[in-house]
N, C-alpha and C. Protein backbone atom coordinates (compact mmCIF):
# COMPACT_ATOMS: atom_id res chain seq x y z
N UNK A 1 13.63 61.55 99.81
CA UNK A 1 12.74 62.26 98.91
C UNK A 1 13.48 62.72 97.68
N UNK A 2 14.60 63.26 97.74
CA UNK A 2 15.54 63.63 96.59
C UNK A 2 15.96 62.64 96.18
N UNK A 3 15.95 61.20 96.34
CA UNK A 3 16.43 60.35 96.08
C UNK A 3 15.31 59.17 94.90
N UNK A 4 14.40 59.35 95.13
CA UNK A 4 13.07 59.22 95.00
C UNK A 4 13.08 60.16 93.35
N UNK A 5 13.23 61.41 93.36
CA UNK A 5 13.10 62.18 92.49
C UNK A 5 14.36 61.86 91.51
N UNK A 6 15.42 62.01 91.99
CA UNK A 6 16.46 61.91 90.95
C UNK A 6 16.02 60.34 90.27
N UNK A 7 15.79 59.16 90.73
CA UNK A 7 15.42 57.68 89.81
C UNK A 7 14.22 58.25 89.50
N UNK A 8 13.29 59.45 89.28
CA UNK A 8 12.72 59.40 88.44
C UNK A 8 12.76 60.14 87.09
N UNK A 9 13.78 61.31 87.61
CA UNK A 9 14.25 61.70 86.40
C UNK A 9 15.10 60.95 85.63
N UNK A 10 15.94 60.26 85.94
CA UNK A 10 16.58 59.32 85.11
C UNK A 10 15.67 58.27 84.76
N UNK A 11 14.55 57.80 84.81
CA UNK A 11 14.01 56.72 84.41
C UNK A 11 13.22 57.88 83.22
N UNK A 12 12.98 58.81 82.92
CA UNK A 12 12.28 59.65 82.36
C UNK A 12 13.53 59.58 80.85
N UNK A 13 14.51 59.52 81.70
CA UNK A 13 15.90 59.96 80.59
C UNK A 13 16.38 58.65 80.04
N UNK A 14 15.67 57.70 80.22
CA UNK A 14 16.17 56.67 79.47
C UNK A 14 14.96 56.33 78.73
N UNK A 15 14.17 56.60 78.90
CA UNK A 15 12.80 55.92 78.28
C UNK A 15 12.77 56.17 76.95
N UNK A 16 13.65 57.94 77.02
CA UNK A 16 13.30 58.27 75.44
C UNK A 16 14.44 57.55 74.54
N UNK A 17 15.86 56.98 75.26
CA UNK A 17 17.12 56.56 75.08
C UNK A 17 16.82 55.19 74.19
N UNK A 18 15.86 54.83 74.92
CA UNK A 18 15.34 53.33 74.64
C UNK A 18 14.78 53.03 72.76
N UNK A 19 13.45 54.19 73.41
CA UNK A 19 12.70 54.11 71.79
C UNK A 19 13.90 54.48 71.18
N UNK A 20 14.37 55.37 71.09
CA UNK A 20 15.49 56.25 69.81
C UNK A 20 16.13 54.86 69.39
N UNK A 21 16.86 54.12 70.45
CA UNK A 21 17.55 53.15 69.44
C UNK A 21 16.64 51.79 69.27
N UNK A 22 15.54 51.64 69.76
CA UNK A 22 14.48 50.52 68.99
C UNK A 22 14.15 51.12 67.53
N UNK A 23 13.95 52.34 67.26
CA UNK A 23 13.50 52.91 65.98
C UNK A 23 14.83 53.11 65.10
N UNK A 24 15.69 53.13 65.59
CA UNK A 24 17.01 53.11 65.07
C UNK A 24 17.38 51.84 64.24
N UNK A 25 17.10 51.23 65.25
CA UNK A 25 17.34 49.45 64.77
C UNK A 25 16.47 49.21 63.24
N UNK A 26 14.86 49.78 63.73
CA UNK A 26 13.86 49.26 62.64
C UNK A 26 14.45 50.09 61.54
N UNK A 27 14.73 51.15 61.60
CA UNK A 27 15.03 52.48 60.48
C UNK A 27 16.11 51.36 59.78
N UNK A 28 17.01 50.59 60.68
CA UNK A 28 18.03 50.05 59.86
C UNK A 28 17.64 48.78 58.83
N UNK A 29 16.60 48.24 59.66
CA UNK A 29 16.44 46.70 59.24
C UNK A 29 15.36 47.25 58.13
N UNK A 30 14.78 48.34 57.81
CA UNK A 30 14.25 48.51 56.84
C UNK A 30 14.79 48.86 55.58
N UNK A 31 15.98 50.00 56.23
CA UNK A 31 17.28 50.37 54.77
C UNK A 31 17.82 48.87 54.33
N UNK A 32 17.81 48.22 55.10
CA UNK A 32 18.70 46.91 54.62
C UNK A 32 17.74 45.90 53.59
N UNK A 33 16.85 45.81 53.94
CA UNK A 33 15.01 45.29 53.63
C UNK A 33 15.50 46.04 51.80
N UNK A 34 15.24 47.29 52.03
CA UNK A 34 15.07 47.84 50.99
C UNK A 34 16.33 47.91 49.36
N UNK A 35 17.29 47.75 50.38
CA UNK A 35 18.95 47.51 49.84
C UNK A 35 18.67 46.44 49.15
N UNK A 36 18.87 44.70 49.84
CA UNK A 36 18.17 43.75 49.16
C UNK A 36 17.38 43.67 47.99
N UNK A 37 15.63 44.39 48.55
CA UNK A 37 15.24 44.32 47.20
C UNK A 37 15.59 45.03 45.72
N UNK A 38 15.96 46.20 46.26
CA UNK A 38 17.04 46.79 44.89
C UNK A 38 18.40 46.09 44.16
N UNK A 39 19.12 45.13 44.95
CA UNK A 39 19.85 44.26 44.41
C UNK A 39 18.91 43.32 43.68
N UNK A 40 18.22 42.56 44.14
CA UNK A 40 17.33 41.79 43.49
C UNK A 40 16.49 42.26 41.76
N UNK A 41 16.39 43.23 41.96
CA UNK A 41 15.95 43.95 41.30
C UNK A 41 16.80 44.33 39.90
N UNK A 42 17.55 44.75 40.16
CA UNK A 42 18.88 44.80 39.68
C UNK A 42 19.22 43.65 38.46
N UNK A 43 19.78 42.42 40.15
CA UNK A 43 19.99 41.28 39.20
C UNK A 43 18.52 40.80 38.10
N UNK A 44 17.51 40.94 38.08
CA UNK A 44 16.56 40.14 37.90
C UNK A 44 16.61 40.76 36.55
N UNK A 45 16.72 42.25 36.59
CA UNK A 45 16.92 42.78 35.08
C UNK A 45 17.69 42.46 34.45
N UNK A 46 19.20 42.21 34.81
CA UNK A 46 20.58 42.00 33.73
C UNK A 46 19.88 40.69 33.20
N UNK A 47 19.20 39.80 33.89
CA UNK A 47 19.13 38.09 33.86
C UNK A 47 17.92 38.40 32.37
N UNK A 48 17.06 38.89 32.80
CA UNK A 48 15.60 39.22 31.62
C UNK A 48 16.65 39.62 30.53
N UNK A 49 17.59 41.06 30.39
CA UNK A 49 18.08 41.48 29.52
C UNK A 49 19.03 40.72 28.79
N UNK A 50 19.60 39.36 29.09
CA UNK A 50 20.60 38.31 28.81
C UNK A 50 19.70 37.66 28.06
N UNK A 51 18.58 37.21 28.84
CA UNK A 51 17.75 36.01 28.12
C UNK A 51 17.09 36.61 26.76
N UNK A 52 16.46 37.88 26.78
CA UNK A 52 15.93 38.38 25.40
C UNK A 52 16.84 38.82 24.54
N UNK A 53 18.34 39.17 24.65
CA UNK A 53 19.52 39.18 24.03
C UNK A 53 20.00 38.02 23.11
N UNK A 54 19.62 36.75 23.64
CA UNK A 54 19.94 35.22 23.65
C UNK A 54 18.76 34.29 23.66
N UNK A 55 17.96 34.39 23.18
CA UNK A 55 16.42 33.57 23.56
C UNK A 55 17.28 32.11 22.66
N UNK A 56 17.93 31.57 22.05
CA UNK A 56 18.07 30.68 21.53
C UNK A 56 19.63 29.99 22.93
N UNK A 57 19.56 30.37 23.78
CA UNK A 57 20.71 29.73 24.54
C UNK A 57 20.40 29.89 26.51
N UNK A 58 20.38 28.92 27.10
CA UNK A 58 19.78 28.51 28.31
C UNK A 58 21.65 28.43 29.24
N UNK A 59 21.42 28.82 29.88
CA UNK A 59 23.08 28.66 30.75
C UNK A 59 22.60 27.48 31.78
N UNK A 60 23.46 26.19 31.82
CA UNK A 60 23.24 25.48 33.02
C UNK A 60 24.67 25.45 33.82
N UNK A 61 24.69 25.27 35.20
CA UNK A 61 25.58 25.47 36.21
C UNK A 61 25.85 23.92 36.03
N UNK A 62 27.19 23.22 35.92
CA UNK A 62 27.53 21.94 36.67
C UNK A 62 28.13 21.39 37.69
N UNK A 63 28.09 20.43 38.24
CA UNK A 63 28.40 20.52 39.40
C UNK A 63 29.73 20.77 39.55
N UNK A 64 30.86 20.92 38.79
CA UNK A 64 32.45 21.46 38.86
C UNK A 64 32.41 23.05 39.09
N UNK A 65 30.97 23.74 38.85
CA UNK A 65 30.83 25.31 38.78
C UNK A 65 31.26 25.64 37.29
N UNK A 66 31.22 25.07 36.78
CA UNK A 66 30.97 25.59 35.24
C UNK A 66 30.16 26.03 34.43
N UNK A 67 29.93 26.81 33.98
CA UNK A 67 28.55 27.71 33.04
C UNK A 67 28.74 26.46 31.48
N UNK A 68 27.63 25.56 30.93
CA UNK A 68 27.42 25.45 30.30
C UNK A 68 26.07 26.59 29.34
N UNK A 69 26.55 26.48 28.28
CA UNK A 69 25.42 27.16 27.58
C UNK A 69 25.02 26.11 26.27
N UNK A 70 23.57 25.74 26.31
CA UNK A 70 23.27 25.04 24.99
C UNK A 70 21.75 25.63 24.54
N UNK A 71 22.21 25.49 23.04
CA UNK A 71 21.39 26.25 22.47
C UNK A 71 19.98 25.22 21.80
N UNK A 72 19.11 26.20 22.18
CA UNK A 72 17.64 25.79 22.02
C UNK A 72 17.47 25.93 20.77
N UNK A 73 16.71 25.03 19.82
CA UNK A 73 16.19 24.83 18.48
C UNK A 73 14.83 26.41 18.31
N UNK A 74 15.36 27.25 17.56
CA UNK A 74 14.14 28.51 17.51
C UNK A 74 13.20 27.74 16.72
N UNK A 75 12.62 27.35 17.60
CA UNK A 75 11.19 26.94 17.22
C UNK A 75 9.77 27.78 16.54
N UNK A 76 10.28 29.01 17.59
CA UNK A 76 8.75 30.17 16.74
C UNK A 76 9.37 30.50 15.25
N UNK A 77 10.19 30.24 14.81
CA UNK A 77 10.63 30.90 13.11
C UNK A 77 9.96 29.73 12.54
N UNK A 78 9.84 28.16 12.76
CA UNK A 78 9.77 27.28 11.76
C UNK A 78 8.02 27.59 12.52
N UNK A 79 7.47 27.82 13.64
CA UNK A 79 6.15 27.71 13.85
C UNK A 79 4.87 29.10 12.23
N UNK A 80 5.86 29.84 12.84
CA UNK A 80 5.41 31.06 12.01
C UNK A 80 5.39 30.88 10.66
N UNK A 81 6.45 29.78 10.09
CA UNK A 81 6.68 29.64 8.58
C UNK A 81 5.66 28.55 8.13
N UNK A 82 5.76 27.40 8.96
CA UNK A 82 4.51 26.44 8.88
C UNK A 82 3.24 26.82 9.06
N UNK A 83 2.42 27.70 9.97
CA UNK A 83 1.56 28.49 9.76
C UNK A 83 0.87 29.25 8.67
N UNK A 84 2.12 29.49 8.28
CA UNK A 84 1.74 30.44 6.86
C UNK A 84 1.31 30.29 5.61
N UNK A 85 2.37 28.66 5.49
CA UNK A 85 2.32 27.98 5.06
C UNK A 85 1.11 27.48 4.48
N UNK A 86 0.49 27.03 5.60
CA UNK A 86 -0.93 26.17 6.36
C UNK A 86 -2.02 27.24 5.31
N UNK A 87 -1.54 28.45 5.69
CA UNK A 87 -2.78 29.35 5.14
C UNK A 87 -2.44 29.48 3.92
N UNK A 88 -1.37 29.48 3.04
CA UNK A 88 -1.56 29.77 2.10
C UNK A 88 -2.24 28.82 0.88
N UNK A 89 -1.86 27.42 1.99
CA UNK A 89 -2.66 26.26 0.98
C UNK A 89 -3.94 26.50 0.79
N UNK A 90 -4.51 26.59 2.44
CA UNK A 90 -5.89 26.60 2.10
C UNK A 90 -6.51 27.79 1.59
N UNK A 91 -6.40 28.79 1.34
CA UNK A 91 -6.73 30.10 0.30
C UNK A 91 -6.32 29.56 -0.86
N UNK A 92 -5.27 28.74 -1.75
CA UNK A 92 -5.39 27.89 -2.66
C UNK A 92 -6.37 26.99 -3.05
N UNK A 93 -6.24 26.56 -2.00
CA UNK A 93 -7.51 25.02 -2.15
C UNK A 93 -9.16 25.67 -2.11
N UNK A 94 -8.78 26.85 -1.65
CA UNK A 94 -10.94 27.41 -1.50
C UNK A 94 -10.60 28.39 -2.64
N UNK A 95 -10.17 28.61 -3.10
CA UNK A 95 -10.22 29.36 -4.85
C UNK A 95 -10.24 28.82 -5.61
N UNK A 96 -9.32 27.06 -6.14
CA UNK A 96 -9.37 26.54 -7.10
C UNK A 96 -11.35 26.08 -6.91
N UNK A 97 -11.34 26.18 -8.18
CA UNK A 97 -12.89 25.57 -8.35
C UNK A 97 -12.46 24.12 -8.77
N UNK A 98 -13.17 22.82 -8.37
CA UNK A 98 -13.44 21.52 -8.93
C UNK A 98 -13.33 21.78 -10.40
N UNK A 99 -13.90 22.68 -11.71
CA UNK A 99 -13.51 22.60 -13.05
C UNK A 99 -12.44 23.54 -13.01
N UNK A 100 -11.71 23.50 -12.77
CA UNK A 100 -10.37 24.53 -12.76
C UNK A 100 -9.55 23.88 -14.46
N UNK A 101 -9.44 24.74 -15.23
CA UNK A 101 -8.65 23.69 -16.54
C UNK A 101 -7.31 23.03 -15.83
N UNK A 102 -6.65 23.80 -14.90
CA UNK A 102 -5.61 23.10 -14.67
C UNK A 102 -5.59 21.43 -14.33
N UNK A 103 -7.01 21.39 -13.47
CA UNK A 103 -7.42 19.96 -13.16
C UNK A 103 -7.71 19.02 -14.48
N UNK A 104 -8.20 19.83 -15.22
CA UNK A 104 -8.48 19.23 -16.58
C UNK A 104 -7.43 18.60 -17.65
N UNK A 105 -6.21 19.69 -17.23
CA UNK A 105 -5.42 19.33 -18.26
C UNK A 105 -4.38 18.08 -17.47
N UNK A 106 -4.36 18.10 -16.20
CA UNK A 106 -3.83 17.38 -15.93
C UNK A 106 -4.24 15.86 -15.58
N UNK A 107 -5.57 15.53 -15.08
CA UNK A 107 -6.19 14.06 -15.13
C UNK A 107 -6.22 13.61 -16.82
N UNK A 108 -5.85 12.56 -16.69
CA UNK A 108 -5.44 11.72 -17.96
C UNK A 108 -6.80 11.59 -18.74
N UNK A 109 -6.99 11.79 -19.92
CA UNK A 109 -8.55 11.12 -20.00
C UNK A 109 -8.66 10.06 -20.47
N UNK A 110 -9.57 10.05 -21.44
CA UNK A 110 -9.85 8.32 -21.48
C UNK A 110 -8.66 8.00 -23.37
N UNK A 111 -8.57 9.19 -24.02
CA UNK A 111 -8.09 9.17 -25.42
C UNK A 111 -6.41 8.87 -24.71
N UNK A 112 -6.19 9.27 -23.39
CA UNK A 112 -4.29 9.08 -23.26
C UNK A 112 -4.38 7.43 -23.14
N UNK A 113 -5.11 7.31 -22.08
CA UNK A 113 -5.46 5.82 -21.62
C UNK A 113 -5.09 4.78 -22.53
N UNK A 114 -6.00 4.86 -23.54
CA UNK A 114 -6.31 4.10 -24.75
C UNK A 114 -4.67 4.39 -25.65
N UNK A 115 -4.33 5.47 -25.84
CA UNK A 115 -2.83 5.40 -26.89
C UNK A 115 -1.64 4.34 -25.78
N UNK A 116 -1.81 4.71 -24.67
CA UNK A 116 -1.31 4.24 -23.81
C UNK A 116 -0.75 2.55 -24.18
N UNK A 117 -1.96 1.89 -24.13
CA UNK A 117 -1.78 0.63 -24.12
C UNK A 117 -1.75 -0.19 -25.92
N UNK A 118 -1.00 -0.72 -25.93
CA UNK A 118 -0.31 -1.43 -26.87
C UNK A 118 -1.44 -1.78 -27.84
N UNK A 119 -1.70 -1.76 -29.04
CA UNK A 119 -3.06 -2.18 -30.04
C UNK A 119 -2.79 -3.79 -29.89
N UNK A 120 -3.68 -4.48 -29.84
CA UNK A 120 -3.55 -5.86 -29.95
C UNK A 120 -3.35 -6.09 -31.64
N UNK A 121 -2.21 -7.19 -31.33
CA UNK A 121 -1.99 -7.64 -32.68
C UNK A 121 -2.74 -8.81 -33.61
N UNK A 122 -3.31 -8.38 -34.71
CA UNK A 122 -5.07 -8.40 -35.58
C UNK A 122 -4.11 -9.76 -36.06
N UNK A 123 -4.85 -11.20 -36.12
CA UNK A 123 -4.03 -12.13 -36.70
C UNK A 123 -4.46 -12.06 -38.28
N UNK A 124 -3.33 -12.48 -38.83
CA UNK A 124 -3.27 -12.80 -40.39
C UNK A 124 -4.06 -13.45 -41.04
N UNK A 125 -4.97 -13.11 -41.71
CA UNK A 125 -5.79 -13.65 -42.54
C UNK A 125 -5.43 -14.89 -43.52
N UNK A 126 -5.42 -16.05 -43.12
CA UNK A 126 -5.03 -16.91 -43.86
C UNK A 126 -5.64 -17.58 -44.91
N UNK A 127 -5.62 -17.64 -46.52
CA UNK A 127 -6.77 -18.25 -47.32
C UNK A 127 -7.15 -19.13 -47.05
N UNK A 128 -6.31 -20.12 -47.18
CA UNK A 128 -6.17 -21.97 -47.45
C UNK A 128 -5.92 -22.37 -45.92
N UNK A 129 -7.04 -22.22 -45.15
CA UNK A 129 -6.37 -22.51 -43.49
C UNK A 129 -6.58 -24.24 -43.32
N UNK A 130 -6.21 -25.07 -42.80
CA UNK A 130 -6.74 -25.84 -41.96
C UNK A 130 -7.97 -25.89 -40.89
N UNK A 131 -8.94 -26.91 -41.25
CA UNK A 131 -10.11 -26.99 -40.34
C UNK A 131 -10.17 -28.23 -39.17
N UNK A 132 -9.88 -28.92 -39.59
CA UNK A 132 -9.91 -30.13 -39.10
C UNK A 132 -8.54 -30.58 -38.06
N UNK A 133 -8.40 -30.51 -36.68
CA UNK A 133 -7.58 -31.27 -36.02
C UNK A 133 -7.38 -32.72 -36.12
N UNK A 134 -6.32 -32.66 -36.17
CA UNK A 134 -5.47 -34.16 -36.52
C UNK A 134 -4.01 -34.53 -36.48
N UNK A 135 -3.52 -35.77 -37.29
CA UNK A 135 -2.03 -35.69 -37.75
C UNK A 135 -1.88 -35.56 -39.08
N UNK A 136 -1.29 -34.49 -39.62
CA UNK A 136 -0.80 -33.89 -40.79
C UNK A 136 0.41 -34.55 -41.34
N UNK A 137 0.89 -34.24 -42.54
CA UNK A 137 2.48 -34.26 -42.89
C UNK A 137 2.72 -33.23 -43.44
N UNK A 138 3.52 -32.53 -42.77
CA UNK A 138 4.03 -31.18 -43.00
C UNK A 138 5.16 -30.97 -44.47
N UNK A 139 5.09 -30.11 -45.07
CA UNK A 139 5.65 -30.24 -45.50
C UNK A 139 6.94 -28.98 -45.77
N UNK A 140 6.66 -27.91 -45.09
CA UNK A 140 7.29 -26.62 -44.74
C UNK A 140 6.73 -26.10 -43.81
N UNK A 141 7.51 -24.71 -43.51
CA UNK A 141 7.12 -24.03 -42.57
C UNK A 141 8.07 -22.69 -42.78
N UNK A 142 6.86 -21.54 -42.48
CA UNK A 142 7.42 -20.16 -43.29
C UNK A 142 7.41 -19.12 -42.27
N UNK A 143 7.70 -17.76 -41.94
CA UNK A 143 7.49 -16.40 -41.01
C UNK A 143 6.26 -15.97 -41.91
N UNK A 144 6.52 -16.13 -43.07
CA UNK A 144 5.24 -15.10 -43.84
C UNK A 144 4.25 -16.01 -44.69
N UNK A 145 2.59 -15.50 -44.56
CA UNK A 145 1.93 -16.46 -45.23
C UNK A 145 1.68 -16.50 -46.55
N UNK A 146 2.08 -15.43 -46.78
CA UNK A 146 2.70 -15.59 -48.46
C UNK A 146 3.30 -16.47 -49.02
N UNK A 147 4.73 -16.53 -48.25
CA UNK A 147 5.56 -17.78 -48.86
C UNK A 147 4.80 -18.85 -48.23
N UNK A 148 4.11 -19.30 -47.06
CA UNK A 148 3.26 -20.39 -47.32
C UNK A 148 2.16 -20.90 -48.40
N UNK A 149 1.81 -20.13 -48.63
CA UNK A 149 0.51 -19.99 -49.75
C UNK A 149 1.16 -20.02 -50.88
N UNK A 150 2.33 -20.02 -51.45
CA UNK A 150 3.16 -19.79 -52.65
C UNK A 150 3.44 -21.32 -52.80
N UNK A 151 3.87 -21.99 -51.78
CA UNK A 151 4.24 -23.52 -51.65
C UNK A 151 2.93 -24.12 -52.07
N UNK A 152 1.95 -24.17 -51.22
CA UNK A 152 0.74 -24.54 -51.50
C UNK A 152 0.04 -24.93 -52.52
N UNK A 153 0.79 -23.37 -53.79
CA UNK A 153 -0.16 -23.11 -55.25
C UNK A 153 1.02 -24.31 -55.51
N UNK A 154 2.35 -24.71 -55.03
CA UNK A 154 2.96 -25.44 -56.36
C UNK A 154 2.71 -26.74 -55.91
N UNK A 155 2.50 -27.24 -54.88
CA UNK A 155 2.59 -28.61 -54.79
C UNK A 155 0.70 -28.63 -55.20
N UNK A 156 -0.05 -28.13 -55.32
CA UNK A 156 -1.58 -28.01 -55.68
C UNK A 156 -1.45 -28.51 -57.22
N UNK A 157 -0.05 -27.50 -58.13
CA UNK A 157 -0.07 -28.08 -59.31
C UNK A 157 0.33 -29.65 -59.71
N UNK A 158 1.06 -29.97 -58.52
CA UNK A 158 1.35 -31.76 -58.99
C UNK A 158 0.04 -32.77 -58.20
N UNK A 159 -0.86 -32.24 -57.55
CA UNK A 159 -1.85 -32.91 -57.11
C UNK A 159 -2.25 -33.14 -55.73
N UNK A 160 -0.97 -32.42 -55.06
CA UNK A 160 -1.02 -32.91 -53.50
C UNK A 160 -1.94 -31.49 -52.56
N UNK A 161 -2.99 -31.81 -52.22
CA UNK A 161 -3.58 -31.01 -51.70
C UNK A 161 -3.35 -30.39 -50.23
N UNK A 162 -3.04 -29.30 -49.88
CA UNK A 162 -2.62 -28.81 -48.74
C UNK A 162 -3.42 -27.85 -47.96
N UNK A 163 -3.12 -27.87 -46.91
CA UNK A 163 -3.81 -26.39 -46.48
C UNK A 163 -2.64 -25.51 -45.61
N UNK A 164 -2.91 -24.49 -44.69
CA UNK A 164 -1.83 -23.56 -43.94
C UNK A 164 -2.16 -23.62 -42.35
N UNK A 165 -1.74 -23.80 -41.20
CA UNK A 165 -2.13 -24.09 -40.09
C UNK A 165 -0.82 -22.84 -39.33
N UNK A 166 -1.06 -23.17 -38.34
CA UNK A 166 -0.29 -22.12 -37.11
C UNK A 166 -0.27 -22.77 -35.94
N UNK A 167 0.79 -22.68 -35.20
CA UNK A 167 1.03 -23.47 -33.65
C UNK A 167 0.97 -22.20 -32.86
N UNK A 168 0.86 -22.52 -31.57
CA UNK A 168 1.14 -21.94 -30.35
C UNK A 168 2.33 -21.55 -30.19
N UNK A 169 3.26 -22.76 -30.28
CA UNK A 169 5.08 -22.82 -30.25
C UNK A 169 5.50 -21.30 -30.72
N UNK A 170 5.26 -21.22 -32.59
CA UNK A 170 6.30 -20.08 -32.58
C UNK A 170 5.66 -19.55 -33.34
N UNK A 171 4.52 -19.76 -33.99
CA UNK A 171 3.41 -18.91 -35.13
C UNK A 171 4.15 -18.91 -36.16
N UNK A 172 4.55 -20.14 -37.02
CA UNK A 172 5.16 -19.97 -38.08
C UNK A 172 4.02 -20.73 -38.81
N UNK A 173 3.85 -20.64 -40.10
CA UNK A 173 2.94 -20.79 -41.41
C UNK A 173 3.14 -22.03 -42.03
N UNK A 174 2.61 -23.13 -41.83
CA UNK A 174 3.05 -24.50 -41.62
C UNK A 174 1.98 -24.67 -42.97
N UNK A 175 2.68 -25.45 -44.03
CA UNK A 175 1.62 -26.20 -45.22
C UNK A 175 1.65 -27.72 -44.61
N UNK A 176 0.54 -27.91 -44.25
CA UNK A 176 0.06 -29.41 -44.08
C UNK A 176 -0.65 -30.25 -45.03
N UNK A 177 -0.25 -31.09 -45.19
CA UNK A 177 -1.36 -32.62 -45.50
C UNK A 177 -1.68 -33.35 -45.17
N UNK A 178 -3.48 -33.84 -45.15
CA UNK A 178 -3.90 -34.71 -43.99
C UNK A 178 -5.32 -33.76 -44.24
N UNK A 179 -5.81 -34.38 -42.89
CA UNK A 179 -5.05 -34.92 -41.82
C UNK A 179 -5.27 -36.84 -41.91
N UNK A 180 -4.37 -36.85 -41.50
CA UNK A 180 -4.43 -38.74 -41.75
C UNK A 180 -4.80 -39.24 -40.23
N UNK A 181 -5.11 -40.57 -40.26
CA UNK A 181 -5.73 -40.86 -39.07
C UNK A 181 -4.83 -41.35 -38.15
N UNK A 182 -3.64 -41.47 -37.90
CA UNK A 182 -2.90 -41.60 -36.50
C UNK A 182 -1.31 -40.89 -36.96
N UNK A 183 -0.31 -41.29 -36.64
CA UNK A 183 0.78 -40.27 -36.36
C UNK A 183 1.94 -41.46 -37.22
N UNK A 184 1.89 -42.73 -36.72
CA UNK A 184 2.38 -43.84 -37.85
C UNK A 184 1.30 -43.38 -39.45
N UNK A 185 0.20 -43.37 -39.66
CA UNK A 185 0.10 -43.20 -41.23
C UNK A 185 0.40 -42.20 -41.67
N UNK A 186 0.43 -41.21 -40.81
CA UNK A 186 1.28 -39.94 -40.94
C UNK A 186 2.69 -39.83 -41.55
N UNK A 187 3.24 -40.99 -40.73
CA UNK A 187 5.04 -40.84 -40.64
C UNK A 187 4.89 -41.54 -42.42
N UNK A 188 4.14 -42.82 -42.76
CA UNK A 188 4.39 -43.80 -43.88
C UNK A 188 3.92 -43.00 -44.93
N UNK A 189 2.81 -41.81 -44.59
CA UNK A 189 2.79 -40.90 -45.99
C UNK A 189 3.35 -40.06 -46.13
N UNK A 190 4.64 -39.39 -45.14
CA UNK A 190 5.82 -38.36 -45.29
C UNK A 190 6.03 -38.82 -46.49
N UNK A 191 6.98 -39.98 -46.87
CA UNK A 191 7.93 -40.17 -47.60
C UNK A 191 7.38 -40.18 -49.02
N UNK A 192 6.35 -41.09 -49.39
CA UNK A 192 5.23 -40.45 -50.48
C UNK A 192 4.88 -38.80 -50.74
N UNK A 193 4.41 -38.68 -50.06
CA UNK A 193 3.81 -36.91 -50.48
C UNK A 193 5.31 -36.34 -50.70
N UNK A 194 6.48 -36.43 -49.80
CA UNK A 194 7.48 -35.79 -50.31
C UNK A 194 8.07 -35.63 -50.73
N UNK A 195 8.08 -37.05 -51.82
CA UNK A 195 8.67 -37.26 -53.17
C UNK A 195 7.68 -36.27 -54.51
N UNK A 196 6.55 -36.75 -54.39
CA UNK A 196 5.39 -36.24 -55.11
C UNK A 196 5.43 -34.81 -55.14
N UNK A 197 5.60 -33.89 -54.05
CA UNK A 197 5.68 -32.60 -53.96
C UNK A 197 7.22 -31.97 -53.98
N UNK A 198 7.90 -32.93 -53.98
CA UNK A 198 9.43 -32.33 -54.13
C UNK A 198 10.16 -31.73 -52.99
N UNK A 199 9.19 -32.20 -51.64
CA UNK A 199 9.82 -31.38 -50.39
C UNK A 199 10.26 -32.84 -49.76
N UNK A 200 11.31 -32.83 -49.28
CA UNK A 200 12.28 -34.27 -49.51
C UNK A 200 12.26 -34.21 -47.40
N UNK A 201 11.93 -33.17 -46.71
CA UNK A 201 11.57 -32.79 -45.68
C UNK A 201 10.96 -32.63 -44.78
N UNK A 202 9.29 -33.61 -45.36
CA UNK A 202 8.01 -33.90 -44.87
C UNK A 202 8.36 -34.75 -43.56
N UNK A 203 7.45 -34.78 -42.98
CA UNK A 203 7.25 -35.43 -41.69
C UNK A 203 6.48 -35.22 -40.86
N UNK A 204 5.54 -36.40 -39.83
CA UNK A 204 4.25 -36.21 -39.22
C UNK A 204 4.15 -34.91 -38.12
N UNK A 205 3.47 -34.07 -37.93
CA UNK A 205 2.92 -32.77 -37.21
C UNK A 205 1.56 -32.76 -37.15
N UNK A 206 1.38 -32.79 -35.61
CA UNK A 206 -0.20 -32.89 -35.12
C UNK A 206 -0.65 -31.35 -35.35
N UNK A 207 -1.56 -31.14 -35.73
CA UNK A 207 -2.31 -29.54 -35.59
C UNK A 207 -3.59 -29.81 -34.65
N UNK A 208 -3.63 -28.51 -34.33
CA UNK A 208 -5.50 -28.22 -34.07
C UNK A 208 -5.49 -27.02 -33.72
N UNK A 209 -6.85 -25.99 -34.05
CA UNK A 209 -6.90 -24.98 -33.85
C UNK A 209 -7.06 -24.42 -32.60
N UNK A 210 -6.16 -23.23 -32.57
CA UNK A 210 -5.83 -22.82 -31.45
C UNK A 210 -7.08 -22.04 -30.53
């Protein structure tokens, strides 16, 4: 009977022995629980406070255990500047009005256009021209139709009738006679007319108007 009693007081005296160090244990595994997350915590801040310190540089680990650091292109400075950018055109572009003088003064009008391009050159009024295409016998050839027309009046005074023609070739002021009917009666009246007119230089030249 005393025997009986004493295993039950000792089973009484361990029971409480038991919980104390089960709650002991948890009390611990919770300080430790809690330890952890305050390290964590900890680190997670220095890491935030590095990166907003440094937003232009990323750390990579390699596999030797080396800290590389390479730096990121700051992208929000050129975003913010291009943006601004963006707006300031278009508050430009919705104020200018379509008659803005600036637009005015700067599209060319039609008076630049026109000085612009070269005057076409007005051909020379020639008195004594040639009408008739044919073979001629030439008997000079001048730059100015003056001095053609000057030849003209003198061989006119010994009888030989001429007129003034122009080529394609080089636009020089050609006194002709003729036109004769092929390029042989041409050549056989050089030597005649160019005794007669004193131009010792004659010789057959086809014309026709250009």
């Amino acid at each position: 009977m005393n025997r009986q009693k004493h295993m039950k007081n000792t089973d009484n005296v361990a029971r409480p022995t038991r919980e104390m160090q089960t709650g002991r244990m948890r009390l611990g595994v919770l300080i430790f629980i809690i330890f952890l997350l305050v390290i964590l915590l900890f680190v997670s801040f220095i890491w935030k406070s590095s990166a907003v310190s440094e937003p232009g540089k990323v750390k990579m680990i390699t596999s030797d255990s080396t800290s590389v650091f390479l730096t990121l292109p700051k992208t929000s400075a050129a975003t913010g500047s291009a943006v601004s950018t963006a707006k300031t055109l278009l508050l430009t572009s919705a104020t200018r009005s379509p008659t803005s003088p600036v637009s005015a003064e700067s599209s060319p009008g039609p008076a630049n256009v026109a000085s612009a391009v070269p005057a076409a050159v007005k051909p020379v009024p020639i008195p004594h021209a040639c009408q008739q295409a044919g073979w001629y016998v030439q008997l000079g050839a001048f730059g100015k139709v003056t001095m053609a027309e000057q030849l003209l009046q003198e061989v006119d005074k010994v009888g030989v009738k001429a007129c003034v023609g122009t080529l394609s070739v080089n636009h020089l002021f050609r006194v002709l006679v003729g036109p004769q009917s092929s390029k042989n009666e041409a050549g056989s009246a050089a030597t005649g007319i160019g005794k007669k007119s004193g131009q010792k230089g004659a010789y057959p030249q086809y014309w026709a108007t250009q």
